[in-house]
C-alpha atoms as a PDB file:
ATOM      1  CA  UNK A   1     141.677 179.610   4.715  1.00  0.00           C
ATOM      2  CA  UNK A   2     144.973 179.867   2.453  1.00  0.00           C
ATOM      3  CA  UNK A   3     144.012 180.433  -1.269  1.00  0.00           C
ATOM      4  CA  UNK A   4     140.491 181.396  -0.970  1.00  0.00           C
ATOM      5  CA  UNK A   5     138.697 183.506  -3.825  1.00  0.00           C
ATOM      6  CA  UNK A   6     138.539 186.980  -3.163  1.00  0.00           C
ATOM      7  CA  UNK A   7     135.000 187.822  -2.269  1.00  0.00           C
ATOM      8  CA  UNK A   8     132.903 189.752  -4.959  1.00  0.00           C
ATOM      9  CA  UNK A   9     130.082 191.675  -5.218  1.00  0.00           C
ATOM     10  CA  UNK A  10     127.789 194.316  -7.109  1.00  0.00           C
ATOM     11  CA  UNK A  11     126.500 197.457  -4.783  1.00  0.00           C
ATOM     12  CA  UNK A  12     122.721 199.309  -5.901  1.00  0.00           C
ATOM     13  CA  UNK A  13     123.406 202.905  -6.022  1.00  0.00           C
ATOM     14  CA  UNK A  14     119.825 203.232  -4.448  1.00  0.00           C
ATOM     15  CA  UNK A  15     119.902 200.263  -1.729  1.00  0.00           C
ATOM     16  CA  UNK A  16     123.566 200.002  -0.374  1.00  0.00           C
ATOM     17  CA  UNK A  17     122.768 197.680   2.704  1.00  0.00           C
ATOM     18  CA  UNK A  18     121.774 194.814   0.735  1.00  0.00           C
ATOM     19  CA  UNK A  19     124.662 194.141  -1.816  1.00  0.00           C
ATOM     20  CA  UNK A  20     124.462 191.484  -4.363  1.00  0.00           C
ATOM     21  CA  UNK A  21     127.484 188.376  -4.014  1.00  0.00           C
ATOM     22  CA  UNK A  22     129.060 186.509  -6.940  1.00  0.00           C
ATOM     23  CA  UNK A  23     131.067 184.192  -4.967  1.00  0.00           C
ATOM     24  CA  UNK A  24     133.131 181.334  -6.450  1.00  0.00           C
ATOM     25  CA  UNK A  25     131.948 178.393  -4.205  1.00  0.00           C
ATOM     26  CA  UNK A  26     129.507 176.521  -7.078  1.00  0.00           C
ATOM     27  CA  UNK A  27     126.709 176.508  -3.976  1.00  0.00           C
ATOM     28  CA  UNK A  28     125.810 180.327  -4.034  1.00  0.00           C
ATOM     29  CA  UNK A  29     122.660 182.034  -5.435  1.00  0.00           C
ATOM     30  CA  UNK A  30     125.410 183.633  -7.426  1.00  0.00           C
ATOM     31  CA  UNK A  31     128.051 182.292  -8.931  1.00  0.00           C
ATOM     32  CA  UNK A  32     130.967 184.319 -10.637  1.00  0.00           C
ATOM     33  CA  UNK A  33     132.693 181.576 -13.320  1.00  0.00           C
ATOM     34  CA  UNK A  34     135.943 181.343 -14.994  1.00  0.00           C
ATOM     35  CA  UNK A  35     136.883 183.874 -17.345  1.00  0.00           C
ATOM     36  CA  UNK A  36     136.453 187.142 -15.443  1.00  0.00           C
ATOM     37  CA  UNK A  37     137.939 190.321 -17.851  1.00  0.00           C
ATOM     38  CA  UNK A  38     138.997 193.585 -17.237  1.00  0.00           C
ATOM     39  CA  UNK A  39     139.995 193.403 -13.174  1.00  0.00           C
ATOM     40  CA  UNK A  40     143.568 194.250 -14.559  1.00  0.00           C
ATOM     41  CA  UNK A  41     145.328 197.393 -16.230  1.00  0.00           C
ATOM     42  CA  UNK A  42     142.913 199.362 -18.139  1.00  0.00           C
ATOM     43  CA  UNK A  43     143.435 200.124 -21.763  1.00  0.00           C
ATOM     44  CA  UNK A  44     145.689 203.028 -23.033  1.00  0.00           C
ATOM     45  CA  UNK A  45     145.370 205.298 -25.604  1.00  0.00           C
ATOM     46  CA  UNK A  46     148.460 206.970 -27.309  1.00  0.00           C
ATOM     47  CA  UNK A  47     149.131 210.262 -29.621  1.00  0.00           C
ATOM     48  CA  UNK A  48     151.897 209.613 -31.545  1.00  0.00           C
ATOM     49  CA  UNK A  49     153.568 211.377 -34.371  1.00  0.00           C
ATOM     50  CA  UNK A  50     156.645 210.440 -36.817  1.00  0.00           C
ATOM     51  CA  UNK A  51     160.163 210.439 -35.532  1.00  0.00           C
ATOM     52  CA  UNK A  52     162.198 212.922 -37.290  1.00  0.00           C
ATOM     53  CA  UNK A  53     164.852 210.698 -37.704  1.00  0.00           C
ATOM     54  CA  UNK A  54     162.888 208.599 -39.267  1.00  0.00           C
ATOM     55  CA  UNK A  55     162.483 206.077 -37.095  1.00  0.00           C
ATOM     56  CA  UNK A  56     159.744 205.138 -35.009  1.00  0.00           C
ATOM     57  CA  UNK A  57     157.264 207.302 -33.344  1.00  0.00           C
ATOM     58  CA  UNK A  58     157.577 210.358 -30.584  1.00  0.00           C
ATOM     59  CA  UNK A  59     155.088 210.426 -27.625  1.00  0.00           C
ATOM     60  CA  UNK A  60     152.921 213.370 -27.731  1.00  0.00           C
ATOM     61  CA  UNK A  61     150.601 212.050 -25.239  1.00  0.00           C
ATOM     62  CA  UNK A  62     148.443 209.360 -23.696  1.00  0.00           C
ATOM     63  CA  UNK A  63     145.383 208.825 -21.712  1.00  0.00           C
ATOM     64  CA  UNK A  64     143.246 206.118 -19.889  1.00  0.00           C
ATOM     65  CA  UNK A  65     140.134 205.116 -21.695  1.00  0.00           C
ATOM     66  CA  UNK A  66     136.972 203.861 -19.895  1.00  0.00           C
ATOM     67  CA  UNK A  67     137.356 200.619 -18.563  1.00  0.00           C
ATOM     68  CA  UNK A  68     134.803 197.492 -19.713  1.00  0.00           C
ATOM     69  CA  UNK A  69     134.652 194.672 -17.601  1.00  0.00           C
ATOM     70  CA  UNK A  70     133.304 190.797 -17.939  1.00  0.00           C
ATOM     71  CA  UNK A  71     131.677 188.467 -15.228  1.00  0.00           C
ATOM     72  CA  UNK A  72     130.364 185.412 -16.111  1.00  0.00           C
ATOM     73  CA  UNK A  73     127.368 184.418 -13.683  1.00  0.00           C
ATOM     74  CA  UNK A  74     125.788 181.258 -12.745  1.00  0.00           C
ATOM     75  CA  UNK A  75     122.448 181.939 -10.918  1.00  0.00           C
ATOM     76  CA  UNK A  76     120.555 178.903  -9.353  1.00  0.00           C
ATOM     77  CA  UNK A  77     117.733 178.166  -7.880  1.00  0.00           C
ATOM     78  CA  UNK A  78     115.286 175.377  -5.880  1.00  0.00           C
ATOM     79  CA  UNK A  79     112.761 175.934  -9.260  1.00  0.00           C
ATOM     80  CA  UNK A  80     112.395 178.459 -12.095  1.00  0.00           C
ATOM     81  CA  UNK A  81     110.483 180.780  -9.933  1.00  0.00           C
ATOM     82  CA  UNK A  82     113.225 181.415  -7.553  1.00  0.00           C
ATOM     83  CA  UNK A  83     115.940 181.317 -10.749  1.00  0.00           C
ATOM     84  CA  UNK A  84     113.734 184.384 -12.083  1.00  0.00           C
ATOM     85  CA  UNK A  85     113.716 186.531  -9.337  1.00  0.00           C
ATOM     86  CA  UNK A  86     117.170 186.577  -9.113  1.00  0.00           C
ATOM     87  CA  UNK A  87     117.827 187.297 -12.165  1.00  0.00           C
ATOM     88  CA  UNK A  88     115.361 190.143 -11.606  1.00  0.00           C
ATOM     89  CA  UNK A  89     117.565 191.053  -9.354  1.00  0.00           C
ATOM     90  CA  UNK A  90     120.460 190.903 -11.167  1.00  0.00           C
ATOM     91  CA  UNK A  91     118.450 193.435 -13.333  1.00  0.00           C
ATOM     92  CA  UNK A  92     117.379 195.858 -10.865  1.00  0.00           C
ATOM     93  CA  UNK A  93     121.015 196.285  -9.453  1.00  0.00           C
ATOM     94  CA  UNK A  94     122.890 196.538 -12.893  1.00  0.00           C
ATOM     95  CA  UNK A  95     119.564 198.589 -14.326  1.00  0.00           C
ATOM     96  CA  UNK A  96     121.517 201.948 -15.622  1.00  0.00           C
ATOM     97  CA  UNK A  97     118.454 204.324 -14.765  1.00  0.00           C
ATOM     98  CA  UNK A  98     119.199 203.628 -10.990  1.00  0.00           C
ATOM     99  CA  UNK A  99     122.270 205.499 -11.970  1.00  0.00           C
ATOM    100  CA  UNK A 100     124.549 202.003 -11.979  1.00  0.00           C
ATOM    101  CA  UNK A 101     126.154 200.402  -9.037  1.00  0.00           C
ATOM    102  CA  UNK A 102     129.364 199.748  -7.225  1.00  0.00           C
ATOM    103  CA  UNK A 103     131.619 196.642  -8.103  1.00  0.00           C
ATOM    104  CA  UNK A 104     133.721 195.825  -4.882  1.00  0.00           C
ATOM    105  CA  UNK A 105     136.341 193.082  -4.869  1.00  0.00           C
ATOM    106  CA  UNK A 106     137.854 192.117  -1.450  1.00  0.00           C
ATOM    107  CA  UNK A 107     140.794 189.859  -1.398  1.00  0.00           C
ATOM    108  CA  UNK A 108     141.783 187.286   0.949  1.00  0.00           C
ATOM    109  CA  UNK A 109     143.418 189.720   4.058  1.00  0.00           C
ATOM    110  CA  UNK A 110     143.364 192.993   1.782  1.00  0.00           C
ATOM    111  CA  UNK A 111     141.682 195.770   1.916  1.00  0.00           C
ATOM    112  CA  UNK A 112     138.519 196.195  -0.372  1.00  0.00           C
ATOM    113  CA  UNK A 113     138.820 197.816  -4.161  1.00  0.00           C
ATOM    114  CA  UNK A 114     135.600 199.547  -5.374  1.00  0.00           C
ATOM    115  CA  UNK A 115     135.095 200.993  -9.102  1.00  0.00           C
ATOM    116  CA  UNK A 116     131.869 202.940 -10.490  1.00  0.00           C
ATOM    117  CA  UNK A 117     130.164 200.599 -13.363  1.00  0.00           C
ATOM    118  CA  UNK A 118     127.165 201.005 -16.453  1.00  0.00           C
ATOM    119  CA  UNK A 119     125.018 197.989 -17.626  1.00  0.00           C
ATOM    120  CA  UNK A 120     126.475 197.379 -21.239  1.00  0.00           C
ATOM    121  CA  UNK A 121     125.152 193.642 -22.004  1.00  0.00           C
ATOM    122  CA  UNK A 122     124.601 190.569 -21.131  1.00  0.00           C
ATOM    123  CA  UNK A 123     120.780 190.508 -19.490  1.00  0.00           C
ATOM    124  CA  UNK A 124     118.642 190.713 -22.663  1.00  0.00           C
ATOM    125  CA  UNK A 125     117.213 187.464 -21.622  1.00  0.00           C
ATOM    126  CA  UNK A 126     118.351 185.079 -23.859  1.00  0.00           C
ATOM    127  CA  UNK A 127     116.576 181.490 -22.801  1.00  0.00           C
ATOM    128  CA  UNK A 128     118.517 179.270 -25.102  1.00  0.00           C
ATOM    129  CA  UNK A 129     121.272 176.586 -24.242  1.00  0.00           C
ATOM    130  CA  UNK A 130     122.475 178.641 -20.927  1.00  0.00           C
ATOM    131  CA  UNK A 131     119.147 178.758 -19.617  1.00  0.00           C
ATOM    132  CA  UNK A 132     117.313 175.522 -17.916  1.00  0.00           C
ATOM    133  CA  UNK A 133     114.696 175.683 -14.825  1.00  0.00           C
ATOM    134  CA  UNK A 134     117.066 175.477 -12.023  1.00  0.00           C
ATOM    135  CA  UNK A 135     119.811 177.640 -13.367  1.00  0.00           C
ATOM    136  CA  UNK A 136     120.589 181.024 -15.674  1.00  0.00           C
ATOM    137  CA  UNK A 137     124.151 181.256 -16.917  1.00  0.00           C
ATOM    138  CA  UNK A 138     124.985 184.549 -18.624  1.00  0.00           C
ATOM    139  CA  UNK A 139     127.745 187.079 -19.430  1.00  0.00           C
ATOM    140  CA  UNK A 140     127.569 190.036 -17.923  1.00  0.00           C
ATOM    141  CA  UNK A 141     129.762 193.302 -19.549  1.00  0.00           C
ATOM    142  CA  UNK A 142     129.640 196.198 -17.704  1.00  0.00           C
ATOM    143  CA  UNK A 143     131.433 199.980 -18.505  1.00  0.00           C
ATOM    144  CA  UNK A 144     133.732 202.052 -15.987  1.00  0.00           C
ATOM    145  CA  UNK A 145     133.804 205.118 -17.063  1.00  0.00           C
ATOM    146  CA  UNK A 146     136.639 206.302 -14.584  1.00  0.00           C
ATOM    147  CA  UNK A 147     138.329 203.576 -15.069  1.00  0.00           C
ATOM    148  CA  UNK A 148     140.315 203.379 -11.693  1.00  0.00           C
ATOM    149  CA  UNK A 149     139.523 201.185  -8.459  1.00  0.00           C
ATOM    150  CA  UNK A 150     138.868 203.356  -5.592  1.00  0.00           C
ATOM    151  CA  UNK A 151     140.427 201.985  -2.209  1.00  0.00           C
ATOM    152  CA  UNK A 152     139.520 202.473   1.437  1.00  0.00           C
ATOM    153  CA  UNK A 153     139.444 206.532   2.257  1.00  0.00           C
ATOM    154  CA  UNK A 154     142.498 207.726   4.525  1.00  0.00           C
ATOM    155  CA  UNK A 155     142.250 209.866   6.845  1.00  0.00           C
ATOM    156  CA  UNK A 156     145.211 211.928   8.825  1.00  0.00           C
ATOM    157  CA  UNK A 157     144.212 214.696  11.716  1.00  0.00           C
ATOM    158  CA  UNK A 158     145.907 217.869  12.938  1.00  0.00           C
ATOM    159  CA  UNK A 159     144.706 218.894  16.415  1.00  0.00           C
ATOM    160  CA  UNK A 160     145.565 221.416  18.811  1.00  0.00           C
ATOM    161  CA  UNK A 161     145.880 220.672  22.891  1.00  0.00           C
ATOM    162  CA  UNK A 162     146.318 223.163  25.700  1.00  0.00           C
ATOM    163  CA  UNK A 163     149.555 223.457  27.063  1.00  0.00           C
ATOM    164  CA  UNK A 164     151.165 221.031  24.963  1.00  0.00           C
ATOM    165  CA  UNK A 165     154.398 220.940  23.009  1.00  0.00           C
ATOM    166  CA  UNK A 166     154.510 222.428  19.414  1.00  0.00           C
ATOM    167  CA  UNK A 167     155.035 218.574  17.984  1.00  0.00           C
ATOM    168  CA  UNK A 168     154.268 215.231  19.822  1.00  0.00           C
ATOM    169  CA  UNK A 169     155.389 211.962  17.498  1.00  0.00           C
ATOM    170  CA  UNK A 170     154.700 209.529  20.464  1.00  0.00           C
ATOM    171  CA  UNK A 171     153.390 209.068  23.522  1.00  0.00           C
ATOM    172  CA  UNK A 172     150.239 208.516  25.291  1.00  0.00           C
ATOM    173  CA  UNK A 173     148.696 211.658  24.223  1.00  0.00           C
ATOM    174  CA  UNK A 174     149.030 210.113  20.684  1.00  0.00           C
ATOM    175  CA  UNK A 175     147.351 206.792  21.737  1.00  0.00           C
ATOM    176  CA  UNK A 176     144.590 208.656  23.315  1.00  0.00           C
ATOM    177  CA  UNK A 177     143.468 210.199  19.592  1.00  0.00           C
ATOM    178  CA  UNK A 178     142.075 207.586  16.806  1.00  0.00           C
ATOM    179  CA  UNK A 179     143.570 208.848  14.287  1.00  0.00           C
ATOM    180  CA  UNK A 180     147.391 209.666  15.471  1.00  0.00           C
ATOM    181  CA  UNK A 181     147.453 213.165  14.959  1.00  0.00           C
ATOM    182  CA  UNK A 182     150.044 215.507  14.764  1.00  0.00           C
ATOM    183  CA  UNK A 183     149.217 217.467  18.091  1.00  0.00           C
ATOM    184  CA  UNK A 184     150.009 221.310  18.176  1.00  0.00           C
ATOM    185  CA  UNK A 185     150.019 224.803  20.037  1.00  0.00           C
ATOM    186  CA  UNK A 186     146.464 225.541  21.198  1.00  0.00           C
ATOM    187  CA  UNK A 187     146.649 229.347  20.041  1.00  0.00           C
ATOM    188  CA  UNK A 188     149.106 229.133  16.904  1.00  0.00           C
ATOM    189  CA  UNK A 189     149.708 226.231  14.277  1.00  0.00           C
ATOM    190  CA  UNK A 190     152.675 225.963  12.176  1.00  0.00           C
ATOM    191  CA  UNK A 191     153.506 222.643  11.636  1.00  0.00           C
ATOM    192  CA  UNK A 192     154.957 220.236   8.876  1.00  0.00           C
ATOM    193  CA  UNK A 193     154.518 216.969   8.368  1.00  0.00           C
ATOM    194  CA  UNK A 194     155.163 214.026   5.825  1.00  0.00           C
ATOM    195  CA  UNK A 195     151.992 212.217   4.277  1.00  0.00           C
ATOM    196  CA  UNK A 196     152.321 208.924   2.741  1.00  0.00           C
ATOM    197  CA  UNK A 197     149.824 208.565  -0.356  1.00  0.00           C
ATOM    198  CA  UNK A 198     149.521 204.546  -1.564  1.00  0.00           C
ATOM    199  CA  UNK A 199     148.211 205.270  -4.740  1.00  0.00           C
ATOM    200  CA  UNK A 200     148.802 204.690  -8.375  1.00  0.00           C
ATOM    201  CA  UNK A 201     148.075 208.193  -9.813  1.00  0.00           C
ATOM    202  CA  UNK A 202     147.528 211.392  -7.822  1.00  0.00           C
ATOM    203  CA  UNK A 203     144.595 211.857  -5.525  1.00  0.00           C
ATOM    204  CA  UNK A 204     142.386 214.964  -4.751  1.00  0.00           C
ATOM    205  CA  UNK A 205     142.489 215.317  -0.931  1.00  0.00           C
ATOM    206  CA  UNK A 206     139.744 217.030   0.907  1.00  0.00           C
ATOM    207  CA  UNK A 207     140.187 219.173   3.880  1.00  0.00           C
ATOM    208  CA  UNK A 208     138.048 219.599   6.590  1.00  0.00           C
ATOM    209  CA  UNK A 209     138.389 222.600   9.190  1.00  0.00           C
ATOM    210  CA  UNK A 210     136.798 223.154  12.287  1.00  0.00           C
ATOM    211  CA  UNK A 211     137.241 226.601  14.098  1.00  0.00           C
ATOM    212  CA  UNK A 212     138.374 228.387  15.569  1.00  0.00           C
ATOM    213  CA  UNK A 213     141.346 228.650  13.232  1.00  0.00           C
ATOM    214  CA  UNK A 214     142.260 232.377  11.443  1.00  0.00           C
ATOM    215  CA  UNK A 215     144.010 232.521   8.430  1.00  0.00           C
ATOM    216  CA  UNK A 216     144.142 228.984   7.735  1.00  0.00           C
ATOM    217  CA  UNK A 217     147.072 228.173   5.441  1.00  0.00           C
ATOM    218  CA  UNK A 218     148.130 224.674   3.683  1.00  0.00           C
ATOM    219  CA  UNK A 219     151.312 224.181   1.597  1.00  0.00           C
ATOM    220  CA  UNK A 220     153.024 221.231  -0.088  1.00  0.00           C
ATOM    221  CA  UNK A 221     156.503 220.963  -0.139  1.00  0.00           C
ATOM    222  CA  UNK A 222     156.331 221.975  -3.988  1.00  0.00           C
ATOM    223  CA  UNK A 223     155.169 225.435  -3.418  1.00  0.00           C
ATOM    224  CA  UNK A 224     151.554 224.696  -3.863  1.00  0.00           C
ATOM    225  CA  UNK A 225     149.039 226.802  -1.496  1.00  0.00           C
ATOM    226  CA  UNK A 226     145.708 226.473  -0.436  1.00  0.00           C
ATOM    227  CA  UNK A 227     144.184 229.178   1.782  1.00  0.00           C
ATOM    228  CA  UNK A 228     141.133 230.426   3.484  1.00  0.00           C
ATOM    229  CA  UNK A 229     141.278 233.929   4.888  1.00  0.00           C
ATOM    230  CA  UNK A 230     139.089 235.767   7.846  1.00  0.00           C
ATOM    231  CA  UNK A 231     138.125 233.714  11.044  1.00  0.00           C
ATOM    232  CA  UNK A 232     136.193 230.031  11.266  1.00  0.00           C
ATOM    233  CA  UNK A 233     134.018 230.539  14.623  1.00  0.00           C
ATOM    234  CA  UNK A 234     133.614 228.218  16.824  1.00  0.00           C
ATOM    235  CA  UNK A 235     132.022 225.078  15.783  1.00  0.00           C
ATOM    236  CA  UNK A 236     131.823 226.185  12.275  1.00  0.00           C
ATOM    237  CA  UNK A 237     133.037 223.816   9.849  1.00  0.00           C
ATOM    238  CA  UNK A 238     134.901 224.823   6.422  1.00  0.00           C
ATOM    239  CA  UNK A 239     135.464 221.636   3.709  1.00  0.00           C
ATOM    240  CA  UNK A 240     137.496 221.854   0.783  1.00  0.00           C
ATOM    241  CA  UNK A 241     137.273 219.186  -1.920  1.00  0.00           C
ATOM    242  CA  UNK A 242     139.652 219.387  -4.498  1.00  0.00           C
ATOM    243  CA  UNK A 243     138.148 217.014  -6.725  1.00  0.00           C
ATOM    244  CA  UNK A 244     134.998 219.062  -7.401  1.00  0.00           C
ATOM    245  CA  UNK A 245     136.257 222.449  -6.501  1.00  0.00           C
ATOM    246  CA  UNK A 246     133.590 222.553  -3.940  1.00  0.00           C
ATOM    247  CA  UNK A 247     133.770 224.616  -0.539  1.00  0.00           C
ATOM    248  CA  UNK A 248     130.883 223.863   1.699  1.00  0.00           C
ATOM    249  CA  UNK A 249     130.910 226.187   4.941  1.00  0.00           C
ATOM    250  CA  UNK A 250     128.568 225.334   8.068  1.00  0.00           C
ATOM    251  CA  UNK A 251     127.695 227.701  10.908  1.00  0.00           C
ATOM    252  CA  UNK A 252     125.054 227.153  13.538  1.00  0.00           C
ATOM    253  CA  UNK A 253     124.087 224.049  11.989  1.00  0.00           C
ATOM    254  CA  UNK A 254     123.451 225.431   8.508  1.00  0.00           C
ATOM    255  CA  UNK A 255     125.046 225.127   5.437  1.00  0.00           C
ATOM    256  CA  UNK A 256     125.674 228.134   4.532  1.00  0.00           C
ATOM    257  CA  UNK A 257     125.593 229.400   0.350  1.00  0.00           C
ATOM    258  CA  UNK A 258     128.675 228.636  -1.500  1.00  0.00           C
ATOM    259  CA  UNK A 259     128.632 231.724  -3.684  1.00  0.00           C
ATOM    260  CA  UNK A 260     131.643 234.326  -4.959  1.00  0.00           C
ATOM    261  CA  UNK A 261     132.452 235.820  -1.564  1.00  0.00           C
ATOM    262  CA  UNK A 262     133.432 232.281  -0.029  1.00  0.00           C
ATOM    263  CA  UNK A 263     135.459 231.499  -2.697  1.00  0.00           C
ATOM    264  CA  UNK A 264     136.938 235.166  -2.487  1.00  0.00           C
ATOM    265  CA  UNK A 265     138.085 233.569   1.137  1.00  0.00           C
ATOM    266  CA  UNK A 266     140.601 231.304  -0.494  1.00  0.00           C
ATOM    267  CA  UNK A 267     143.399 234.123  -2.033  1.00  0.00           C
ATOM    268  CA  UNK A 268     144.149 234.617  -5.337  1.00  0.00           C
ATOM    269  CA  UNK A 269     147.221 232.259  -5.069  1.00  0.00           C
ATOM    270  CA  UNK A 270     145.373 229.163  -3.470  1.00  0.00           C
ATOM    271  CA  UNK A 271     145.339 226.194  -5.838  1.00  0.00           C
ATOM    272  CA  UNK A 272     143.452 222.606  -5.361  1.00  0.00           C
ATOM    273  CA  UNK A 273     146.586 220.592  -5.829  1.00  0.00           C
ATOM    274  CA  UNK A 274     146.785 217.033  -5.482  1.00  0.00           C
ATOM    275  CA  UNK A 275     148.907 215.006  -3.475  1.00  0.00           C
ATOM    276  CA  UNK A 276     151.101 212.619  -6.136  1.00  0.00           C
ATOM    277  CA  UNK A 277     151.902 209.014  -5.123  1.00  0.00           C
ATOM    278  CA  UNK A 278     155.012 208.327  -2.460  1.00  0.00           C
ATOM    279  CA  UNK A 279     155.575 211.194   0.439  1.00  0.00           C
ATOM    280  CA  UNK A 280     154.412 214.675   0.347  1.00  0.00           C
ATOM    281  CA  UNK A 281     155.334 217.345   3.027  1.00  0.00           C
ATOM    282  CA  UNK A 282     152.499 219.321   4.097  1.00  0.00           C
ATOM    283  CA  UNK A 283     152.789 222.607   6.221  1.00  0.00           C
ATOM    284  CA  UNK A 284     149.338 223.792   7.614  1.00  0.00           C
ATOM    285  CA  UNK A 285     149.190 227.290   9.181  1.00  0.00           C
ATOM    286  CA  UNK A 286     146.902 229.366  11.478  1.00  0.00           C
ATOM    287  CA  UNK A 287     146.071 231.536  14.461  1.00  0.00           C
ATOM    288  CA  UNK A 288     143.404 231.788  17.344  1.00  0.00           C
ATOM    289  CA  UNK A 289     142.885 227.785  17.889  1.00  0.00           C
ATOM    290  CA  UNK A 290     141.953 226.198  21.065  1.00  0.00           C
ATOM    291  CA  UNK A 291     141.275 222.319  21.836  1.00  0.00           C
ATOM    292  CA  UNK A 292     138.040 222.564  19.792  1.00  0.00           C
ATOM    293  CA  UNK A 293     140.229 223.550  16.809  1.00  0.00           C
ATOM    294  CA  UNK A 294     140.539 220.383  13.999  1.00  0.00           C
ATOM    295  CA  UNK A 295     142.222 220.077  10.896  1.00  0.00           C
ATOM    296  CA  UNK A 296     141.853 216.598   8.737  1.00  0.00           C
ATOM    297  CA  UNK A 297     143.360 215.586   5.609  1.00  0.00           C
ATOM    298  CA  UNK A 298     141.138 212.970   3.757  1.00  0.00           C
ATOM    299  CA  UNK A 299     142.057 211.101   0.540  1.00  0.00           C
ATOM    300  CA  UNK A 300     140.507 208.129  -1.400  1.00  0.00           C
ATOM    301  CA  UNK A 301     143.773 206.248  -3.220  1.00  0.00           C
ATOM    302  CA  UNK A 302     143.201 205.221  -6.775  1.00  0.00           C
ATOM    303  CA  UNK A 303     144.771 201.984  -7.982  1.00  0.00           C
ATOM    304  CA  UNK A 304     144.946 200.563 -11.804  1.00  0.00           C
ATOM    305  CA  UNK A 305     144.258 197.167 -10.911  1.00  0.00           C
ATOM    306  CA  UNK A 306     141.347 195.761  -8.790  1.00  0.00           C
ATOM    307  CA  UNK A 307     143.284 193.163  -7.273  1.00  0.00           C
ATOM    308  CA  UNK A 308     145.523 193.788  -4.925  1.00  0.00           C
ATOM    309  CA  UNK A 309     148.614 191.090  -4.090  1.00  0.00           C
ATOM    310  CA  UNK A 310     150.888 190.333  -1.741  1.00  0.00           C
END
């Protein structure tokens, strides 16, 4: 159907299978109204100091400030009963001590847009003029505290494959592999290859390794490095995520302690460099691979606005 609202709705942290819909139809348990705020840019904050030519300012610096967002909701019900228990819901999903929930907006044909939200106001159960048996109407604020909308995760794959050509762009052998990897030398990688990030700021990738791979090496084209010296057996999984600095190694099943000699591994010149907006050129290294060998590249893209248009 041309034109149709973009479907809505609040995630619980705690039960993620049963999300909560604010739909625009007028017939739904919940309604989301007119008026929705905050599903836009965020707001920006500015350091500024006098120009010395006495006019205007100079930019010093700027930052994005927590994001609060507005949805008016219409719950109703067969009778009061069935009005209150949704807005116990309402309640339960929005209660901050869960540890907040999820707010996911899907457009019509477009990907989903997901952003991290706090209660604020808007539930202190006010029975007044908004309130009658068979409906609850309220405004509910809620607080982003990272105050960009997360999209769906991306995922690109380096693999290796016996007796194959250094670099494959097309072909069956690409078909054959879900996520169209690059497809390299079983015993030796050195391969580069151009990533295309659609996102509004940079993102922290992570990278997952499975050996065998020695001397694992990853480098943008602008001189960053991230390495990871010694041998990854067989099986054993290494992940890298940039975003928390964390380095989780598995052998045998077992996660294994992520104390000073692991990160020791990565080389006193690695860095956890991001990958900006637009096309990056990534070079991954190593030695001793087979067809068990896999190297993946995963990002989550971070957009301003929650809506996404044509």
């Amino acid at each position: 159907m041309a034109n149709q609202a973009p479907v809505v709705k609040l995630i619980d942290t705690l039960d993620p299978d049963e999300p909560l819909y604010l739909l625009s139809t007028g017939r739904s348990a919940f309604t989301l109204l007119e008026g929705v705020e905050g599903f836009g840019l965020p707001e920006w904050e500015y350091k500024m100091v006098d120009h010395p030519g006495g006019v205007g300012s100079l930019l010093q610096g700027q930052r994005v400030k927590a994001r609060e967002i507005y949805l008016p909701i219409h719950i109703q019900g067969d009778n009061q009963e069935q009005v209150m228990r949704r807005w116990d819901r309402l309640q339960r999903v929005t209660n901050p001590g869960r540890g907040g929930c999820t707010l996911e907006i899907t457009p019509e044909n477009r990907d989903p847009r997901s952003i991290k939200v706090l209660y604020k106001e808007g539930l202190e159960g006010n029975f007044g003029a908004t309130y009658r048996k068979y409906w609850y109407t309220m405004g509910l604020r809620l607080l982003a505290l990272d105050p960009y909308w997360r999209g769906s995760t991306k995922t690109q794959v380096w693999r290796t494959q016996t007796n194959s050509k250094p670099f494959i762009s097309g072909g069956d052998q690409v078909r054959t592999h879900k996520f169209f990897p690059v497809i390299l030398d079983a015993s030796a990688v050195a391969s580069g290859r151009r990533v295309q990030v659609k996102s509004d700021v940079p993102v922290n990738p992570i990278w997952s390794v499975t050996g065998p791979v020695t001397d694992l090496k990853i480098q943008d084209g602008f001189g960053h490095k991230l390495g990871f010296s010694g041998h990854i057996a067989p099986g054993d999984t290494l992940t890298i995520d940039t975003s928390t600095y964390g380095i989780a190694y598995v052998s045998g099943g077992e996660i294994q302690a992520s104390d000073d000699s692991l990160y020791a591994r990565l080389g006193a010149d690695s860095e956890m460099f991001q990958l900006p907006p637009g096309e990056s050129a990534i070079r991954v290294t190593g030695a001793g691979m087979t067809s068990q060998s896999r190297i993946e590249l995963s990002y989550t893209p971070l957009y301003l606005s929650g809506y996404e248009g044509g």
